[in-house]
Protein backbone atom coordinates (compact mmCIF):
# COMPACT_ATOMS: atom_id res chain seq x y z
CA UNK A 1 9.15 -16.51 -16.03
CA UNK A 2 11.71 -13.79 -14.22
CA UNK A 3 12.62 -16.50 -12.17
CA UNK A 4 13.16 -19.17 -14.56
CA UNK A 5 11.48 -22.44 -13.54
CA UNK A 6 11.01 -21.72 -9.22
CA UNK A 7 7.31 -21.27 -8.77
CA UNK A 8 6.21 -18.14 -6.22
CA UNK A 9 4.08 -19.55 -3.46
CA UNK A 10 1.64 -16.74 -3.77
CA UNK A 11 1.26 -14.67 -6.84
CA UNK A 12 -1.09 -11.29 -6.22
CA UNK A 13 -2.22 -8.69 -8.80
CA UNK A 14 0.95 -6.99 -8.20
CA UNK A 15 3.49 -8.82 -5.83
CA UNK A 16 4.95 -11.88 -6.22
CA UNK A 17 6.31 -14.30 -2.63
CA UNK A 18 8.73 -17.11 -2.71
CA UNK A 19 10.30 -19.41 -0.27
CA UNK A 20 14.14 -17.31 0.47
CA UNK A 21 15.16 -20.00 2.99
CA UNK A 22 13.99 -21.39 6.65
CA UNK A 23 11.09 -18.76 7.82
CA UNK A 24 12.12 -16.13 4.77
CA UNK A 25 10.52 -15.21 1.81
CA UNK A 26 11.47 -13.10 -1.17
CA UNK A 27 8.71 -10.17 -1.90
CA UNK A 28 8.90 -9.00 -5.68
CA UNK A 29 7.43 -6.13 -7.34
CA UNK A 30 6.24 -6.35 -10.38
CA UNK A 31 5.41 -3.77 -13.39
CA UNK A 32 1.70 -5.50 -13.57
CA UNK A 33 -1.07 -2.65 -12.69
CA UNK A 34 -4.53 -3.87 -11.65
CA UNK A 35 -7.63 -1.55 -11.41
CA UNK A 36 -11.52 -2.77 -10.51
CA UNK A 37 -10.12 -6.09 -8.94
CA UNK A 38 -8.53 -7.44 -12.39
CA UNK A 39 -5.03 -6.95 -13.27
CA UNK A 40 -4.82 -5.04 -16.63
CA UNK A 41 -3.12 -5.91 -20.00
CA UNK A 42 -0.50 -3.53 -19.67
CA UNK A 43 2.70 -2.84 -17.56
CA UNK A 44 3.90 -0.06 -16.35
CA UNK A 45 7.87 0.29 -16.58
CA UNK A 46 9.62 0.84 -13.17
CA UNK A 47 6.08 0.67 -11.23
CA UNK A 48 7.49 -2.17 -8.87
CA UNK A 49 10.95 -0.37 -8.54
CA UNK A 50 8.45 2.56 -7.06
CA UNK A 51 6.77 0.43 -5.27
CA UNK A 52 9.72 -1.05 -3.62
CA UNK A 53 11.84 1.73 -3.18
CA UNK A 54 9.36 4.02 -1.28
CA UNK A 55 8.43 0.98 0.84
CA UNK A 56 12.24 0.69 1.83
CA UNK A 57 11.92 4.75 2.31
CA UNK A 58 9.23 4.22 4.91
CA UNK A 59 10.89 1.08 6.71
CA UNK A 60 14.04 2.93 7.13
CA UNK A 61 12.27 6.21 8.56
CA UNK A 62 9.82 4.55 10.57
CA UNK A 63 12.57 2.24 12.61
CA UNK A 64 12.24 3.97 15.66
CA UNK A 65 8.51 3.77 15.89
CA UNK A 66 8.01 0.44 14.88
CA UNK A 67 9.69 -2.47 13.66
CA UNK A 68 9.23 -4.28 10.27
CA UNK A 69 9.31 -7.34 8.28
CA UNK A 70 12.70 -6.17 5.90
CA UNK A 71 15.98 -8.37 6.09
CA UNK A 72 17.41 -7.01 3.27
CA UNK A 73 16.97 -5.41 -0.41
CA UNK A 74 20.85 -6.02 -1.34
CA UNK A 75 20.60 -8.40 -4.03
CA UNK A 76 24.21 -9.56 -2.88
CA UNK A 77 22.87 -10.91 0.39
CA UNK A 78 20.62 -12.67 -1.54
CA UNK A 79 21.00 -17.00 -1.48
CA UNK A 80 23.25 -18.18 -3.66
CA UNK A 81 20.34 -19.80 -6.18
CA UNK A 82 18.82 -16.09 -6.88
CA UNK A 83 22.12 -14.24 -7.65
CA UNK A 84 21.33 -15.31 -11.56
CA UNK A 85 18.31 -13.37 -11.49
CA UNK A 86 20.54 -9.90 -9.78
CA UNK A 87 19.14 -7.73 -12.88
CA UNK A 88 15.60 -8.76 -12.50
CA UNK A 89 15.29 -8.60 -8.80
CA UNK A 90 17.52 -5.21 -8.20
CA UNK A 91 15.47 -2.33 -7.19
CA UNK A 92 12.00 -4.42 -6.68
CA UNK A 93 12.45 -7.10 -4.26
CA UNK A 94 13.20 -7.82 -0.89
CA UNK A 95 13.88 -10.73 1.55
CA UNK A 96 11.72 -10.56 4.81
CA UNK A 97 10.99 -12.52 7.80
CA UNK A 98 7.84 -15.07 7.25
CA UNK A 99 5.18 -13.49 9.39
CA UNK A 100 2.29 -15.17 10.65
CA UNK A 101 0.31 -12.14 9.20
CA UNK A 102 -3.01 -10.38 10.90
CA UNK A 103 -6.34 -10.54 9.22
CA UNK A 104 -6.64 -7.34 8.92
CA UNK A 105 -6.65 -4.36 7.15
CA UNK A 106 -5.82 -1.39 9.32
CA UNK A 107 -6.26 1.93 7.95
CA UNK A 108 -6.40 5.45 8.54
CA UNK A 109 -7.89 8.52 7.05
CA UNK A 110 -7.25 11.75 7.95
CA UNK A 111 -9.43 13.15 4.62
CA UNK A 112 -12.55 12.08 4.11
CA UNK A 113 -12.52 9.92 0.17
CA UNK A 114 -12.75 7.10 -1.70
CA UNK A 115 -14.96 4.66 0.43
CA UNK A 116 -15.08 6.66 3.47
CA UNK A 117 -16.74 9.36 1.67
CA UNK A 118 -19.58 7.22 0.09
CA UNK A 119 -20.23 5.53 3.77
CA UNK A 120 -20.33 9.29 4.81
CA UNK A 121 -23.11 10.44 2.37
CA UNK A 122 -24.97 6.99 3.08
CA UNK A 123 -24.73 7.12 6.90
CA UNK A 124 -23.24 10.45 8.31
CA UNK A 125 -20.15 7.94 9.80
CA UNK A 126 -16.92 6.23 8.69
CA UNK A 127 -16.94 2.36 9.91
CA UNK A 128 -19.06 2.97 12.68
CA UNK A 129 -17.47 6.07 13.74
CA UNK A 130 -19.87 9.45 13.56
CA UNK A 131 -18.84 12.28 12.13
CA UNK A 132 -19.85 16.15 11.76
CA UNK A 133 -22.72 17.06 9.87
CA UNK A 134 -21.56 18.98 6.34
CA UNK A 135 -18.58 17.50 5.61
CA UNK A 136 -17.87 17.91 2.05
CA UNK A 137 -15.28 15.51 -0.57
CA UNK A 138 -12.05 15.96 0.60
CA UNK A 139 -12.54 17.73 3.65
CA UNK A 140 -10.11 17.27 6.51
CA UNK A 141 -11.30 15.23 9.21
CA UNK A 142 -11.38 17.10 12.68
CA UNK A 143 -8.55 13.98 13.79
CA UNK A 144 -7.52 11.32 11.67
CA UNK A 145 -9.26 7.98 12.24
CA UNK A 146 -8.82 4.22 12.46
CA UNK A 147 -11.07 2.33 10.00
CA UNK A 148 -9.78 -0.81 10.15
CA UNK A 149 -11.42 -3.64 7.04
CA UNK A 150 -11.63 -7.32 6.41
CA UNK A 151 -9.26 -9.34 4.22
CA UNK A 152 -11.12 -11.88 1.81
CA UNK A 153 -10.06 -13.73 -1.09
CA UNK A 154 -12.18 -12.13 -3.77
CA UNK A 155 -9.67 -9.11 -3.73
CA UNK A 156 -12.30 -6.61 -2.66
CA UNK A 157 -11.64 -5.43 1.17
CA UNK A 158 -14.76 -4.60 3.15
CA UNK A 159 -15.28 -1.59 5.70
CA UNK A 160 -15.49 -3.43 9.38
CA UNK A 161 -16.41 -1.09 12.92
CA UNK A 162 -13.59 -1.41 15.33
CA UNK A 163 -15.77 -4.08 17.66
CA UNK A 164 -15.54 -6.61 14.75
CA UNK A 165 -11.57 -6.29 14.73
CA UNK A 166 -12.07 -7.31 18.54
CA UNK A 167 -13.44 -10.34 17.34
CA UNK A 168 -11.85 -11.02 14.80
CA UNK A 169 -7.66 -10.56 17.04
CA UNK A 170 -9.29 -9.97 20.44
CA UNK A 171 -8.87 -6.26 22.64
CA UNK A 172 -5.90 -5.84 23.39
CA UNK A 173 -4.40 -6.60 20.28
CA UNK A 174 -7.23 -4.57 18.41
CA UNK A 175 -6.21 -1.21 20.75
CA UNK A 176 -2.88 -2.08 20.16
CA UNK A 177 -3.45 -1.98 16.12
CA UNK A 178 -5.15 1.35 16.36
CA UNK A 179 -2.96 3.05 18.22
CA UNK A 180 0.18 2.25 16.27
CA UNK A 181 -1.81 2.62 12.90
CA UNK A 182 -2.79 6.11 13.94
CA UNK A 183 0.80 6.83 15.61
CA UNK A 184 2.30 5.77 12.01
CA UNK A 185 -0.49 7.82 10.32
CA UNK A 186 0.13 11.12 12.05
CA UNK A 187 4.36 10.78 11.92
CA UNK A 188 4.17 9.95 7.87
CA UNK A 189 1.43 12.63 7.15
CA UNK A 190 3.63 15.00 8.73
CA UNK A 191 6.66 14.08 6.68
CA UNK A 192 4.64 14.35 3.84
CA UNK A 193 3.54 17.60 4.46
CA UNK A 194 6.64 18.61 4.40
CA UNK A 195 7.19 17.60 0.93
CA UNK A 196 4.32 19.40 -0.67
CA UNK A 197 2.09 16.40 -0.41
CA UNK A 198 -0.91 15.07 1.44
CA UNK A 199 -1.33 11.72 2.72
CA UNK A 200 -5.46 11.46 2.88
CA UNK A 201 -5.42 8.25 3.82
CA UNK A 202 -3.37 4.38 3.62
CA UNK A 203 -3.90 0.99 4.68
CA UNK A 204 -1.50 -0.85 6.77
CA UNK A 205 -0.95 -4.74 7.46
CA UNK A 206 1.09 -6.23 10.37
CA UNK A 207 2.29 -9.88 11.58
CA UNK A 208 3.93 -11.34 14.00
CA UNK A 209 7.69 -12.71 13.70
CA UNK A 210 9.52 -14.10 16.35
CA UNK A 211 11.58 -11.76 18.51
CA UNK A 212 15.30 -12.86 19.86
CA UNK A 213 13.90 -13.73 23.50
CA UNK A 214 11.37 -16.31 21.52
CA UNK A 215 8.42 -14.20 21.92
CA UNK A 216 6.01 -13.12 18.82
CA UNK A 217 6.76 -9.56 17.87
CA UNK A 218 4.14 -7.45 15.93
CA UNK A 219 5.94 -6.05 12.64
CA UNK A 220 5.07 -3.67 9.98
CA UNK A 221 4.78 -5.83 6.92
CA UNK A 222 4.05 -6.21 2.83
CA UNK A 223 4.06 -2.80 1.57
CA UNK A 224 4.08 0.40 3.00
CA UNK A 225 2.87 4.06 2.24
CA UNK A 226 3.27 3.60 -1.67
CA UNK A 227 1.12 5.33 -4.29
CA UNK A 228 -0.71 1.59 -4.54
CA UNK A 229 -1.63 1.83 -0.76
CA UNK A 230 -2.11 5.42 -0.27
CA UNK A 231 -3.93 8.32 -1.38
CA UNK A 232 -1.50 11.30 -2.29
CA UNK A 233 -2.45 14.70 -2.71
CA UNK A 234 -0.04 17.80 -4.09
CA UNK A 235 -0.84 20.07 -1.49
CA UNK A 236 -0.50 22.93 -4.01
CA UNK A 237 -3.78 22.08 -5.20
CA UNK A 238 -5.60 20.98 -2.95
CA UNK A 239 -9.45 22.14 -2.71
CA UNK A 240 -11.75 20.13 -0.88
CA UNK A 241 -15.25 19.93 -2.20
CA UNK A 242 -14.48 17.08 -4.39
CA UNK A 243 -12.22 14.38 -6.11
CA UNK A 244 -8.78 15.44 -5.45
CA UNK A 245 -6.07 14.54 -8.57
CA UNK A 246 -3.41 11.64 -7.04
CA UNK A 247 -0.49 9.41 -7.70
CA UNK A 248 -1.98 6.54 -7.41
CA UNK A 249 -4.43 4.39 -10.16
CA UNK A 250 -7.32 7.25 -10.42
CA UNK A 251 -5.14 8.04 -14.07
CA UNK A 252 -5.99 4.54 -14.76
CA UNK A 253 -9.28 3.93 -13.47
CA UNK A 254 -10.76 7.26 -15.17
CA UNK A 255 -9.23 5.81 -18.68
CA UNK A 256 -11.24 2.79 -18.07
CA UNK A 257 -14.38 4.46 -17.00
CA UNK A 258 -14.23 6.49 -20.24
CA UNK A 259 -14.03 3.91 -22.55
CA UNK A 260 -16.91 2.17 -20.42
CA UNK A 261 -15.05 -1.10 -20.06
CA UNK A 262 -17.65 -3.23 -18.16
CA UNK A 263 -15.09 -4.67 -15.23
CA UNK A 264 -15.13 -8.07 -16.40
CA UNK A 265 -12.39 -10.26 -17.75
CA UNK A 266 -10.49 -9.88 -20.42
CA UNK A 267 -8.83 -6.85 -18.74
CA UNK A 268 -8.52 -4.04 -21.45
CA UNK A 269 -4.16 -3.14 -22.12
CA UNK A 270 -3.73 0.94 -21.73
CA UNK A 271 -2.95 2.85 -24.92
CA UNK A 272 0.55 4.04 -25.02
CA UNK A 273 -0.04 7.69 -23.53
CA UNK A 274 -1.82 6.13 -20.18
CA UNK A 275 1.17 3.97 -19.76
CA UNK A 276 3.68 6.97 -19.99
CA UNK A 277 1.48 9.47 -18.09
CA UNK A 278 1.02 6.45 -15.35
CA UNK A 279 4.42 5.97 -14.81
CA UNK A 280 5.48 8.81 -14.60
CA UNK A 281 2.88 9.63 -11.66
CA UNK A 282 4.53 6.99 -9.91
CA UNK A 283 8.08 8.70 -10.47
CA UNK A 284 6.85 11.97 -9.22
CA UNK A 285 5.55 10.77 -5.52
CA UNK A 286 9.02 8.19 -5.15
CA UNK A 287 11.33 11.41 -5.80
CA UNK A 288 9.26 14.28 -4.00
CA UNK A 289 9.11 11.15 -1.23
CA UNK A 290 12.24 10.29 -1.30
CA UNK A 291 14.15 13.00 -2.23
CA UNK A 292 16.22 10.98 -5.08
CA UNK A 293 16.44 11.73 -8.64
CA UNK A 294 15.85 8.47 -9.90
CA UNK A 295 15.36 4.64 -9.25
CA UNK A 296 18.18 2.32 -8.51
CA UNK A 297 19.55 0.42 -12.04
């Protein structure tokens, strides 16, 4: 194991959590790729690095507008116990506050794909919300919306209406999620946009950590606006009207569909030319993101 013999508390397709000390954990990023809810046979060099390094991107720019779960990346603030692991964890891990985390999944779209889409052509509306007739794949959405879905454990979110979120965390906190998911949306798409890209749509999660006056204080958390959360579009070729290309597992998923794997475990390993063409997708959104030429060493 990358961690010799300590055990993660949580292991998920991608990331795994251990204990970092009293009410920390320590997030890391693997190179493991999943696609149709089963984590694949292949890794993809540097994909966690990606991961991690655009989610520290987005904490940093997004300070002002709301806080977030991140104590530090430095691997030389890390305890004591990790610093024989520095060359694993440097570059894809981070040590955050333990957050008592919201169960829910709170997106936005501002495009209309992926799920949203298929709910469109079944039902003419996106988690409850209508939309114009003759919308096509793609299209821009007359203002982006929230459309918010429920965690369960079978790794398979499901589409909720805003009125189940109120049951689920109660009004105010529901209005509250909406309008800072939305707020987030709007100030990342525009950054985006200003790097040639599109952000069609992302999924957020929040918690609550305890703020210096004892209070609970809602906090950006996990990941954030990565290729693996996010739908990314080069703007220079953008065309609504259908499937858009993007940096995130599409590459991956197609392969799969071609070779008319039947989604069921064992999980097929990539051939050596979806690996390399996969990785460097993930490259190509952290530098036009980031601006940097390459991933920290």
């Amino acid at each position: 194991m990358p961690l010799g013999d300590r055990k993660p508390i949580l292991s998920g397709k991608v990331r795994d959590l251990y204990e970092a000390g009293p009410d920390r954990l320590l997030f890391v990023a693997s190179d493991r790729i999943s696609a149709f809810d089963h984590v694949l046979g292949s890794m993809i060099p540097d994909k966690g690095k990606v991961l991690t390094q655009i989610s520290l991107f987005w904490f940093d720019y997004l300070r002002n507008l709301v806080p977030n779960h991140l104590l530090t990346a430095d691997v030389r603030d890390y305890p004591a116990d990790l610093q024989q692991y520095s060359n694993y964890l440097r570059g894809r891990s981070m040590i955050v506050h333990k957050a008592k985390m919201v169960q829910v999944e709170c997106v936005a779209r501002g495009f209309l794909s992926g799920s949203g889409w298929k709910d469109y052509q079944r039902t003419g509306e996106v988690c409850g919300i209508p939309l114009p007739a003759g919308l096509r794949e793609s299209d821009r959405l007359p203002t982006p919306i929230f459309t918010p879905a429920a965690k369960n454990h079978t790794g398979h979110d499901e589409n909720i209406g805003f009125d189940q979120v109120v049951a689920t965390v109660g009004g105010e906190l529901a209005e509250t999620l909406r309008t800072l998911t939305l707020s987030i949306y709007s100030t990342a798409a525009k950054y985006a946009e200003s790097k040639g890209l599109i952000l069609a749509d992302t999924k957020f999660e929040f918690g609550f950590v305890p703020a210096k006056d004892g209070s609970d204080m809602l906090v950006l958390a996990d990941e954030v606006l990565t290729p693996d959360s996010s739908r990314y579009w080069l703007a220079s070729g953008y065309a609504p009207g259908g499937a858009q290309p993007s940096f995130d597992k599409q590459y991956v998923r197609d392969y799969l569909e071609e070779i008319h794997w039947d989604k069921q475990p064992p999980a097929p390993s990539l051939p050596e030319e979806v690996v390399t063409e996969t990785r460097l997708k993930y490259l190509q959104a952290f530098m036009q993101l980031t601006g940097k030429a390459k991933l920290p060493e």
